[in-house]
Protein backbone atom coordinates (compact mmCIF):
# COMPACT_ATOMS: atom_id res chain seq x y z
CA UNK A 1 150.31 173.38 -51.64
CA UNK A 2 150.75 171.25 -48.09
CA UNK A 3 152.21 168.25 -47.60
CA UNK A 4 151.27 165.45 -45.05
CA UNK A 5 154.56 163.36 -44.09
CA UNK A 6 154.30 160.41 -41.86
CA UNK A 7 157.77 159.18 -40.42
CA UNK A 8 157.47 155.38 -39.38
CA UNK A 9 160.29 154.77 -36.95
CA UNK A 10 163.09 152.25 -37.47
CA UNK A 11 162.04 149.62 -34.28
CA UNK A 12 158.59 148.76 -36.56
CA UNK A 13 158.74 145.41 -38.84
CA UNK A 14 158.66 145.96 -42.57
CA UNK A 15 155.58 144.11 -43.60
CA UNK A 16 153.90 146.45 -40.80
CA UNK A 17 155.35 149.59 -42.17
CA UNK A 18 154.42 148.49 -45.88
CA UNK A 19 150.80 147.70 -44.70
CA UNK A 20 150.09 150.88 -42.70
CA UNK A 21 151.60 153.09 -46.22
CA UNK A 22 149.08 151.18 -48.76
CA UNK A 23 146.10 152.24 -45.99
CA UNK A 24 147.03 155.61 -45.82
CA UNK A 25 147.36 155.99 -49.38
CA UNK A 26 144.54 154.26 -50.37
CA UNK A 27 142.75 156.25 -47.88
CA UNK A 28 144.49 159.62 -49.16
CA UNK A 29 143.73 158.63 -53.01
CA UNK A 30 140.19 158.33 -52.15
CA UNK A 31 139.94 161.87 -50.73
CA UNK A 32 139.50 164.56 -53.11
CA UNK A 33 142.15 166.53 -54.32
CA UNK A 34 145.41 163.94 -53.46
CA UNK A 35 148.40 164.87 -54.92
CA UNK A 36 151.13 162.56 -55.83
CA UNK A 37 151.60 160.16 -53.03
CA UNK A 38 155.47 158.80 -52.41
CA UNK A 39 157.50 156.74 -50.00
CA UNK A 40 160.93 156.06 -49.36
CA UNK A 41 162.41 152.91 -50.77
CA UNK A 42 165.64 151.09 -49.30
CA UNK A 43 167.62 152.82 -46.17
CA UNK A 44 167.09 156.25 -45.58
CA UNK A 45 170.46 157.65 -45.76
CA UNK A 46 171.94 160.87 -45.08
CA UNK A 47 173.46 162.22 -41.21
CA UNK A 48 170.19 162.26 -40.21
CA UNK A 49 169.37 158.63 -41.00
CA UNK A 50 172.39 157.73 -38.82
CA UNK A 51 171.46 158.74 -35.60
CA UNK A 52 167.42 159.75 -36.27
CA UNK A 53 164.71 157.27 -35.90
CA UNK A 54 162.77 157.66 -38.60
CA UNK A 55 162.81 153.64 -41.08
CA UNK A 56 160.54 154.69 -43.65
CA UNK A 57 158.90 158.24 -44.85
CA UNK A 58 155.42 158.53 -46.90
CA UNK A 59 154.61 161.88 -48.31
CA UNK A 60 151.30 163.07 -50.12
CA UNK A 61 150.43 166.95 -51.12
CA UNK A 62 147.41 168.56 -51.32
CA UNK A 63 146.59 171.36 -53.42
CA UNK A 64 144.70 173.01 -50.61
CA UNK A 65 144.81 173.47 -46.61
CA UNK A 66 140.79 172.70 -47.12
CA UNK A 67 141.59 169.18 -48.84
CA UNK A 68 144.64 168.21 -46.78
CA UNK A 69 142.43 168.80 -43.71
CA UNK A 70 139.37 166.33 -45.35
CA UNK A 71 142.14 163.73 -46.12
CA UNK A 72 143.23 163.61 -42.64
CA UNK A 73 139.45 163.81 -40.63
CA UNK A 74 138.43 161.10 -43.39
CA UNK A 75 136.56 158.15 -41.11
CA UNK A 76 138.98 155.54 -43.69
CA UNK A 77 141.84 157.85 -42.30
CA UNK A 78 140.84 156.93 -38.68
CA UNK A 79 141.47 153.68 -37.91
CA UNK A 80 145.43 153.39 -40.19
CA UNK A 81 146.24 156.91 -38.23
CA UNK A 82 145.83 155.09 -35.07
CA UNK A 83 147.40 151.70 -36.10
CA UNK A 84 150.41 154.35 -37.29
CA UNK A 85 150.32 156.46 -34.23
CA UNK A 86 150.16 153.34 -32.03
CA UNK A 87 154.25 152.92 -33.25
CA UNK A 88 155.17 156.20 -32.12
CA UNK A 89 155.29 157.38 -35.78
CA UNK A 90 155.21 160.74 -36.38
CA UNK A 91 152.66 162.67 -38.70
CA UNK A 92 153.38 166.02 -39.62
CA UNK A 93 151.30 168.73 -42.20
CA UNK A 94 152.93 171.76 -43.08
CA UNK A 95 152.38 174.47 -46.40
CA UNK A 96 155.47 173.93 -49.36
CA UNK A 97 156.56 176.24 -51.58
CA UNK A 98 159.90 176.49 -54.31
CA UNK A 99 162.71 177.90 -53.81
């Protein structure tokens, strides 16, 4: 299983952040083999919220490296990945597994 997790950072408006999450999950749900899809709701809290610059989180898992990589090369992907990237968000892939 891999999860993609974007990290919007706390300087961006909401109605920006909330705009840029319904693209990239509507562009994730139309990719094949889209997981659940969640975001964070509220304040992040925790020490790390504190001092961290991360506002909001989205996370979506894949099943597979194979459809995590065709979610994120997806030409609807494209154009929302740059509008994301253009506020110094960070978007990060990496294999889960339980513990």
């Amino acid at each position: 299983m891999y999860r993609a997790l974007v990290m919007f950072p706390k300087s961006a408006g909401p109605a920006e952040v909330d705009a840029l999450i319904e693209g990239i999950a509507s562009s994730f749900k139309a990719s094949a083999g889209s997981q659940p899809i969640t975001r964070s709701v509220g304040s992040l809290m925790g020490p790390g919220a504190k001092s961290g610059k991360a506002g909001w989180i989205l996370e979506a898992d894949f099943p597979t490296l194979e459809d995590a990589m065709t979610a994120l090369d997806a030409e609807d992907f494209q154009d929302v990945k740059a509008a994301t990237e253009t506020l110094t968000s960070t978007i990060l892939l990496f294999e889960i597994e339980k513990v």
